[in-house]
Protein backbone atom coordinates (compact mmCIF):
# COMPACT_ATOMS: atom_id res chain seq x y z
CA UNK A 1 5.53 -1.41 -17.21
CA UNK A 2 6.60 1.03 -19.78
CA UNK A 3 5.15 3.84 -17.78
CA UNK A 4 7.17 2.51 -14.86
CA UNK A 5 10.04 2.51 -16.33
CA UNK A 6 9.64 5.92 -18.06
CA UNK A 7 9.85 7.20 -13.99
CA UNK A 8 12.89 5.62 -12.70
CA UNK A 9 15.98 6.24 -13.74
CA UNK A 10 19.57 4.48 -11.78
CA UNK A 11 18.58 5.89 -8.35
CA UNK A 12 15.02 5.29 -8.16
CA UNK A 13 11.18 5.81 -9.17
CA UNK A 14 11.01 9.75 -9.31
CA UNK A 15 7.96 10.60 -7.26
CA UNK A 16 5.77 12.98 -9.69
CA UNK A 17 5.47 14.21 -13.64
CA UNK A 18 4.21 16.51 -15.56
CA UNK A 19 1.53 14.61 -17.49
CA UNK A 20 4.23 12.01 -18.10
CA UNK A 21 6.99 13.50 -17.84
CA UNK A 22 9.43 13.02 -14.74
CA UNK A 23 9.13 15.90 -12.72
CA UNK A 24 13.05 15.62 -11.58
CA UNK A 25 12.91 18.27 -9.44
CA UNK A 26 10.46 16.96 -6.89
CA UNK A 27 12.69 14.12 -6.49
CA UNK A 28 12.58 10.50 -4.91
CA UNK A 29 10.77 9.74 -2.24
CA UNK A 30 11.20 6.23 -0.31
CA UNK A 31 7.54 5.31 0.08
CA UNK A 32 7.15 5.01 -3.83
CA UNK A 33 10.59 3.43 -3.88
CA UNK A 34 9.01 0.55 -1.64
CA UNK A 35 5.86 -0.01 -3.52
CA UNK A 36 7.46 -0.05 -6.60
CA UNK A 37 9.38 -3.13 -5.12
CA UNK A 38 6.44 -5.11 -3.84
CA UNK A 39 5.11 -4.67 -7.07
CA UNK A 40 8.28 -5.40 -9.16
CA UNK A 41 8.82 -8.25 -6.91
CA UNK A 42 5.20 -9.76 -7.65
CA UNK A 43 5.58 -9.32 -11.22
CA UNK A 44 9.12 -10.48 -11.59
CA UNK A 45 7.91 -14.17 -10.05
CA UNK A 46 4.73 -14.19 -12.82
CA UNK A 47 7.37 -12.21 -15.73
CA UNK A 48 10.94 -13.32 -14.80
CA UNK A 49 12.71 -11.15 -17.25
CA UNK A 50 15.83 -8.94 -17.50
CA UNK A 51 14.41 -5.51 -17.12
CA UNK A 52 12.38 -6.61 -14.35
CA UNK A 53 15.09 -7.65 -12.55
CA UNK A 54 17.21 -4.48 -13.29
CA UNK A 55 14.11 -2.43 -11.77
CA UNK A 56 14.21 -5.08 -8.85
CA UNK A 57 17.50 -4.08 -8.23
CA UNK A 58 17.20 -0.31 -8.08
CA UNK A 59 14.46 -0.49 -5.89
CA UNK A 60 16.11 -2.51 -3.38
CA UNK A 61 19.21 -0.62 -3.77
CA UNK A 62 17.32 2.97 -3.06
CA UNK A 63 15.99 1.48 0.17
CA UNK A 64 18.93 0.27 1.10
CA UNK A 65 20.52 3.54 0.95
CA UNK A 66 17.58 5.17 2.84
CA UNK A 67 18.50 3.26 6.48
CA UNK A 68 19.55 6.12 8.76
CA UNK A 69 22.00 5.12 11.38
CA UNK A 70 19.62 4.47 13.92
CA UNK A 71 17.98 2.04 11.56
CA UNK A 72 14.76 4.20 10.58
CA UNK A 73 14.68 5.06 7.39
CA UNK A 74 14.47 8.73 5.64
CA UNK A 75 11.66 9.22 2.97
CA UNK A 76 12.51 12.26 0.56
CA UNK A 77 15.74 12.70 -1.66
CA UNK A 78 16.44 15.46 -4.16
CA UNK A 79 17.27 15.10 -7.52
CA UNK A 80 20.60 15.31 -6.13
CA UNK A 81 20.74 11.99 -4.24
CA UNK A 82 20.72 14.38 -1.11
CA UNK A 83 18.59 12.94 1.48
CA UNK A 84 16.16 15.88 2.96
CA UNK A 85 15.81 14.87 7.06
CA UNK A 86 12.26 15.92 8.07
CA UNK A 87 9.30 14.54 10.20
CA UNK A 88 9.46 11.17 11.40
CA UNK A 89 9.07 8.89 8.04
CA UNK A 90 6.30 6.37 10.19
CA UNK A 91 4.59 5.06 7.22
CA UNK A 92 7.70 4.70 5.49
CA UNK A 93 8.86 1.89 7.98
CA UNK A 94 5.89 0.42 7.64
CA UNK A 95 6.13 0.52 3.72
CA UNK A 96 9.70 -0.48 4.04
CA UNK A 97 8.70 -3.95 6.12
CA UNK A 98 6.05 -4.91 3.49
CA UNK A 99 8.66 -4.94 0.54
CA UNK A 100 11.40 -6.43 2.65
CA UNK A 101 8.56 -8.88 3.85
CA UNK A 102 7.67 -9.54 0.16
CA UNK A 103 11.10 -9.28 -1.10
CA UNK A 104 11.60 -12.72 1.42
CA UNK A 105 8.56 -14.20 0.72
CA UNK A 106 9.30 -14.44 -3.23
CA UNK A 107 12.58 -13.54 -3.53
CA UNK A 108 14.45 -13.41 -7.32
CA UNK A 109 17.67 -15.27 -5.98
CA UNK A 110 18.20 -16.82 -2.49
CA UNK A 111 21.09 -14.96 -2.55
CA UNK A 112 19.62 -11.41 -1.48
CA UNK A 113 18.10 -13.41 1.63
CA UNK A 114 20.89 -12.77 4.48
CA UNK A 115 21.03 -9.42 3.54
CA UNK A 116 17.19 -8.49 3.67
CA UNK A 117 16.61 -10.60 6.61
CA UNK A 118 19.53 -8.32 8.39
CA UNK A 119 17.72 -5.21 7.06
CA UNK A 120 14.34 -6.61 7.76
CA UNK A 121 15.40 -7.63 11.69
CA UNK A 122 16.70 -4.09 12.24
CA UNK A 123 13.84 -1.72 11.10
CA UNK A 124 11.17 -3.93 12.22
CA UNK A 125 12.51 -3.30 15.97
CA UNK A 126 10.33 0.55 15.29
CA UNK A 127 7.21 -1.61 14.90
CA UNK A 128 6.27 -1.28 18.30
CA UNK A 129 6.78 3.18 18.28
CA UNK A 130 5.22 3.65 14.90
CA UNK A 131 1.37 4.77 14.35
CA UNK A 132 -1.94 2.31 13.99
CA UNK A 133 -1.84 3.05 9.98
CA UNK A 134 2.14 2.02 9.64
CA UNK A 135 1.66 -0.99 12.08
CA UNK A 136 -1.20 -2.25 8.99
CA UNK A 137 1.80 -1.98 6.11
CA UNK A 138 4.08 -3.43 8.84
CA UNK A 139 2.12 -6.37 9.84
CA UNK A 140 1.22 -7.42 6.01
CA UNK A 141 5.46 -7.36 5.60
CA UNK A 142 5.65 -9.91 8.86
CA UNK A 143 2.92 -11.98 7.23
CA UNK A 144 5.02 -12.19 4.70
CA UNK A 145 8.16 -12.94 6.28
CA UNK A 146 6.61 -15.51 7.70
CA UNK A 147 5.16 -17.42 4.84
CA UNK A 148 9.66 -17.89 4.22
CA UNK A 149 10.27 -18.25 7.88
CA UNK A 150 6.91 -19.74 9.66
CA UNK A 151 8.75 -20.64 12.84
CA UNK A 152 10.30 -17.13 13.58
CA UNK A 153 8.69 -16.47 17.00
CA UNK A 154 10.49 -12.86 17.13
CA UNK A 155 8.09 -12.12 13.79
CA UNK A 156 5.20 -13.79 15.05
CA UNK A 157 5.20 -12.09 17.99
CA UNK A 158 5.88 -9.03 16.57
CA UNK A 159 2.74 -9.24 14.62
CA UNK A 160 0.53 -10.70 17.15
CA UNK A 161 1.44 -7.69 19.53
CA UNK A 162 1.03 -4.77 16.63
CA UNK A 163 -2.30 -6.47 15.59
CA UNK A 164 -3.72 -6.76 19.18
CA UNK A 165 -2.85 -2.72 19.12
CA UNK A 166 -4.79 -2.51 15.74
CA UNK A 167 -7.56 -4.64 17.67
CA UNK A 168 -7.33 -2.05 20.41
CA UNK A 169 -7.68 1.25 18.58
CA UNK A 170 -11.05 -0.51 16.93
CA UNK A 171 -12.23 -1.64 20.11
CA UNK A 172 -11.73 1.69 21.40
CA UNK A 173 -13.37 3.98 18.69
CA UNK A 174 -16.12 1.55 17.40
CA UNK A 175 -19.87 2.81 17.57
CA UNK A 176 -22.79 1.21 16.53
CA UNK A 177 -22.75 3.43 13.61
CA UNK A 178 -18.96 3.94 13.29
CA UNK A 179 -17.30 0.89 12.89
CA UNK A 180 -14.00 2.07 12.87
CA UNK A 181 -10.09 2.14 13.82
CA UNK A 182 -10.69 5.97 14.39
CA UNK A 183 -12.97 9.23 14.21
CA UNK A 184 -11.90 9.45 10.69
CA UNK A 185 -11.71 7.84 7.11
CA UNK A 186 -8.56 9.49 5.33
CA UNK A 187 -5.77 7.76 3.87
CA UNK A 188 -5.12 4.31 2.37
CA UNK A 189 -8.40 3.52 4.71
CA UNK A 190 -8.48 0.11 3.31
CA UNK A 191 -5.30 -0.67 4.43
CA UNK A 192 -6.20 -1.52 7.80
CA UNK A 193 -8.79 -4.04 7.23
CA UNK A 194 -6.24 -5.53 4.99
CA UNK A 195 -4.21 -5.64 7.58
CA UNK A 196 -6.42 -7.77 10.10
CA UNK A 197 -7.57 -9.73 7.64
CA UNK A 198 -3.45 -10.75 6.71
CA UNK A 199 -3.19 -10.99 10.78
CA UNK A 200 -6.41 -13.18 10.89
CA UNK A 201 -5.33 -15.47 8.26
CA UNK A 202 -1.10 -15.71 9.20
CA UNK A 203 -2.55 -16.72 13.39
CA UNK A 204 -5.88 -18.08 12.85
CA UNK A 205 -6.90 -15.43 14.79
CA UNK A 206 -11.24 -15.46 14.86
CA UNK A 207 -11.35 -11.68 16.85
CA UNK A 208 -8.92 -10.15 14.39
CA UNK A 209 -11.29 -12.03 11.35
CA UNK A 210 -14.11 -10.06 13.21
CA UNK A 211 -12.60 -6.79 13.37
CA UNK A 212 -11.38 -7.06 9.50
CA UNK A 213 -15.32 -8.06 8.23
CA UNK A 214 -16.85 -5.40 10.58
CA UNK A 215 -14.24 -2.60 9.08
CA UNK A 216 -14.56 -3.60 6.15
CA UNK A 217 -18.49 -3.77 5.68
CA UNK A 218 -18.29 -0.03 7.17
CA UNK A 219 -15.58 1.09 4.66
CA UNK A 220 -17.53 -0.73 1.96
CA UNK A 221 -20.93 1.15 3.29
CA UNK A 222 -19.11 4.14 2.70
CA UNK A 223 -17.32 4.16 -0.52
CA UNK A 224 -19.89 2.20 -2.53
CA UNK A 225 -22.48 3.87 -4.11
CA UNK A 226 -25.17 3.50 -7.38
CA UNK A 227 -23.16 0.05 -8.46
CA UNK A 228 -19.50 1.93 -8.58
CA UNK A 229 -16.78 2.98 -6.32
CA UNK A 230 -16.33 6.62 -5.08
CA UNK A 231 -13.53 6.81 -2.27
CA UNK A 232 -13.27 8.97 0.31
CA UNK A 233 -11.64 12.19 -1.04
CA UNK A 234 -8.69 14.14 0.35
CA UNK A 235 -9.90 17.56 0.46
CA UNK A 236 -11.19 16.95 3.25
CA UNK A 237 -11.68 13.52 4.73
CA UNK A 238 -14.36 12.02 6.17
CA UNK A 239 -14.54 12.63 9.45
CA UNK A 240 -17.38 10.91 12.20
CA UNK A 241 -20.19 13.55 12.11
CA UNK A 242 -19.09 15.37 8.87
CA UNK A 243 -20.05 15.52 5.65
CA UNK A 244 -17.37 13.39 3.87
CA UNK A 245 -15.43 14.97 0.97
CA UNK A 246 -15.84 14.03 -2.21
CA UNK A 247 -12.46 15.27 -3.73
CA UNK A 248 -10.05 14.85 -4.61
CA UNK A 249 -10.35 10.88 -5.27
CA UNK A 250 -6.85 9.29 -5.14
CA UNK A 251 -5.53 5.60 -6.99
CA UNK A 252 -4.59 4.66 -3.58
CA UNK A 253 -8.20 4.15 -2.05
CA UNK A 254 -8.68 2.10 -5.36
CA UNK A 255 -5.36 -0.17 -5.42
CA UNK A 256 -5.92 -0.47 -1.26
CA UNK A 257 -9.16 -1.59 -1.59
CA UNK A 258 -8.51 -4.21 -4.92
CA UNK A 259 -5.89 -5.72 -2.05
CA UNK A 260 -8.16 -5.46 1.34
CA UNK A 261 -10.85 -7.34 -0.90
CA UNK A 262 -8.28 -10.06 -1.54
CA UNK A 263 -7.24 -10.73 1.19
CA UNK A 264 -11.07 -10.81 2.33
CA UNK A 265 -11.81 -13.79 0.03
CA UNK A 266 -8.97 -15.10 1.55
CA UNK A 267 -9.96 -15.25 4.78
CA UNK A 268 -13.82 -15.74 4.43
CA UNK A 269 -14.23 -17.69 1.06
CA UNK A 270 -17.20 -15.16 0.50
CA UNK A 271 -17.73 -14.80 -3.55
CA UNK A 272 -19.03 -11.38 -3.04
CA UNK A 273 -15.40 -10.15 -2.30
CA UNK A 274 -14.07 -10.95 -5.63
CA UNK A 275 -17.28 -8.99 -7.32
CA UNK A 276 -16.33 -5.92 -5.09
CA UNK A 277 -12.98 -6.28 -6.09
CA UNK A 278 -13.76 -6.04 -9.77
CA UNK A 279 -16.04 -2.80 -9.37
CA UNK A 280 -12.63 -1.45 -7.34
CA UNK A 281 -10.83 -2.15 -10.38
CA UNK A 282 -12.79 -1.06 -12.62
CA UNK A 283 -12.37 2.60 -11.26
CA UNK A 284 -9.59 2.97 -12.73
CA UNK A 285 -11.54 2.04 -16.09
CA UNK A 286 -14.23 4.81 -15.88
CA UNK A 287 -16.93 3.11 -13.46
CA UNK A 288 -16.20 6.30 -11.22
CA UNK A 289 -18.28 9.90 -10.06
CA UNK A 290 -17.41 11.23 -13.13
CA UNK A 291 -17.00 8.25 -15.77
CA UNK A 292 -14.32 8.93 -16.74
CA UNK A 293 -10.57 6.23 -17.05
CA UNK A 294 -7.86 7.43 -15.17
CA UNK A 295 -5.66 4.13 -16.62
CA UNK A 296 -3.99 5.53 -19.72
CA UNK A 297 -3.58 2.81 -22.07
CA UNK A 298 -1.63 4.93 -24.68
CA UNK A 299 1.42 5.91 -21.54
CA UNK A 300 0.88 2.75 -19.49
CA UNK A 301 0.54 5.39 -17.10
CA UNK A 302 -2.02 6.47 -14.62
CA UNK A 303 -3.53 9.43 -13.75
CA UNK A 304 -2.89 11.12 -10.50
CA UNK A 305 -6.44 11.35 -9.29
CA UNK A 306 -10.40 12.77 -9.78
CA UNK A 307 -10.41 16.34 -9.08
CA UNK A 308 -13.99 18.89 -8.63
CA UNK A 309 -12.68 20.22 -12.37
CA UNK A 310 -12.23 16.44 -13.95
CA UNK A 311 -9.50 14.11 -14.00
CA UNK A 312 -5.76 14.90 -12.58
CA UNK A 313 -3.74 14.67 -16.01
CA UNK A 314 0.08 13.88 -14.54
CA UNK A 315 0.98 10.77 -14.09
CA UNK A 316 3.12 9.86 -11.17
CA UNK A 317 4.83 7.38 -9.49
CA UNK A 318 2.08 6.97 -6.56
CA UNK A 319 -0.51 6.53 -8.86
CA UNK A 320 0.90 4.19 -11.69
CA UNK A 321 1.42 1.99 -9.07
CA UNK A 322 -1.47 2.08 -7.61
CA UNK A 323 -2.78 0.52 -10.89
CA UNK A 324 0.03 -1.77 -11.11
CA UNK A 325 -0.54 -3.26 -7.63
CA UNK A 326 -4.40 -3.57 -8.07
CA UNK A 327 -4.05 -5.34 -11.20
CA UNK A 328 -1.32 -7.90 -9.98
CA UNK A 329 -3.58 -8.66 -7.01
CA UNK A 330 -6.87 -8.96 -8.71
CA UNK A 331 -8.34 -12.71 -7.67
């Protein structure tokens, strides 16, 4: 955690460094602010000590503050606790549900329930307006809201209706060739078979189990190659027809795919999931394109990404949790 807590100060995770160095002016943003609190969260019920809970705190606190008065939520903030209204912050809602959903599911102190419940009620009412990739961090939040509240039929049905609209966009742009929510691989791809797996498993749904293993063969067909991970990279994409880009290779696709592999041995049983998940992992270790660790363990820190010219030296808040998070759920 030292990296971790090298990054946040008493507002919030700053989003990027300088190798490791907290690159103040760049700001907060809230989608860090919320994975930083599903992972704190995690770790605090495994590591219940004080200066997890102080981090616990600041999280929560950040996202708290980020609400907007019609009950969305704004994403960036300046060094200057100013918060900088911009394009609709979709995936931050989504991000937002997950570690309210979490927050529920293994809460620190029952205490903090009424409150995050309230918070939780309000901003998941945007479910139903936000895009298929936000619905996927949204849905694994209700799944976990649920595990603390099974008999919420507001939640359930909340999920049920923004999985059958995952469902949908699958059934809709899946070829024989292209089994896929879209007519591209991009970001946090894993994501959404992670998502219908968590929706398979929380409604014992068999069509959403079908939709997760058929994604997630395809994403697995795609991103693993000569016994080692190599995700789909940003310059670029990978889009149906094209050539797919090779960098630049981001922690995301790595932690994203250590959690879609989970939740894959959850739902199946099937011990080749937790072999998968291990080669995931071990990206972060060197078994990459270019062999090379992005995991620092001198900083605790890790590396923002593989780039044509080598490894991405900064260490930011995006990508030291994406190690965080794919170590806490390795099986």
């Amino acid at each position: 955690m030292e990296h971790l807590q090298r990054l946040t100060d008493d507002t919030g995770i700053i989003q990027h460094a300088k190798y490791i160095i907290p690159a103040r002016q760049h700001g907060y943003c809230t989608d860090d602010n919320a994975r930083a609190l599903i992972f704190i969260t995690k770790y605090y019920k495994q590591n219940p000590r004080p200066e997890a809970l102080k981090l616990f705190e600041i999280y929560l606190s950040f996202l708290y503050h980020a609400i907007k008065p019609d009950k969305t939520v704004f994403n960036f903030m300046d060094y200057n606790r100013n918060w900088q209204d911009g394009e609709p912050a979709n995936d931050s809602i989504g991000r937002v549900i997950w570690a309210l959903g979490t927050v529920i599911a293994d809460c620190p102190n029952e205490d903090y329930i009424p409150m995050i419940k309230e918070f939780f009620t309000d901003i998941s009412s945007h479910i139903s307006s936000i895009p298929p990739r936000s619905k996927c961090y949204a849905i694994i939040g209700l799944a976990e809201f649920l595990k603390k509240f099974p008999n919420d039929t507001q939640m359930k049905d909340l999920l049920k209706n923004a999985a059958n609209t995952i469902a949908s966009h699958f059934n809709d742009s899946a070829t024989s060739d292209w089994q896929w929510f879209e007519e591209i691989l991009s970001y946090a791809n894993a994501i959404m078979p992670a998502a219908m797996y968590t929706a398979a498993l929380t409604l014992n749904n068999q069509n959403y189990l079908d939709i997760a293993e058929r994604s997630c063969s395809f994403m697995l067909e795609h991103t693993y190659k000569d016994g080692h991970f190599s995700f789909v990279g940003s310059n670029g994409w990978h889009t149906k027809g094209q050539i797919r880009a090779q960098f630049d290779q981001q922690p995301i696709e790595a932690a994203y795919t250590v959690i879609m592999l989970t939740k894959a041995y959850q739902a199946t049983n099937n011990k080749k999931y937790p072999e998968l998940q291990k080669k995931a992992f071990e990206w972060f270790l060197g078994e990459n394109d270019i062999k090379t660790p992005l995991y620092d363990p001198v900083t605790k820190g890790c590396r923002d990404g593989i780039c044509e010219y080598g490894v991405n030296i900064n260490q930011g808040a995006e990508s030291t949790l994406s190690f965080l998070l794919a170590r806490l759920f390795l099986i």
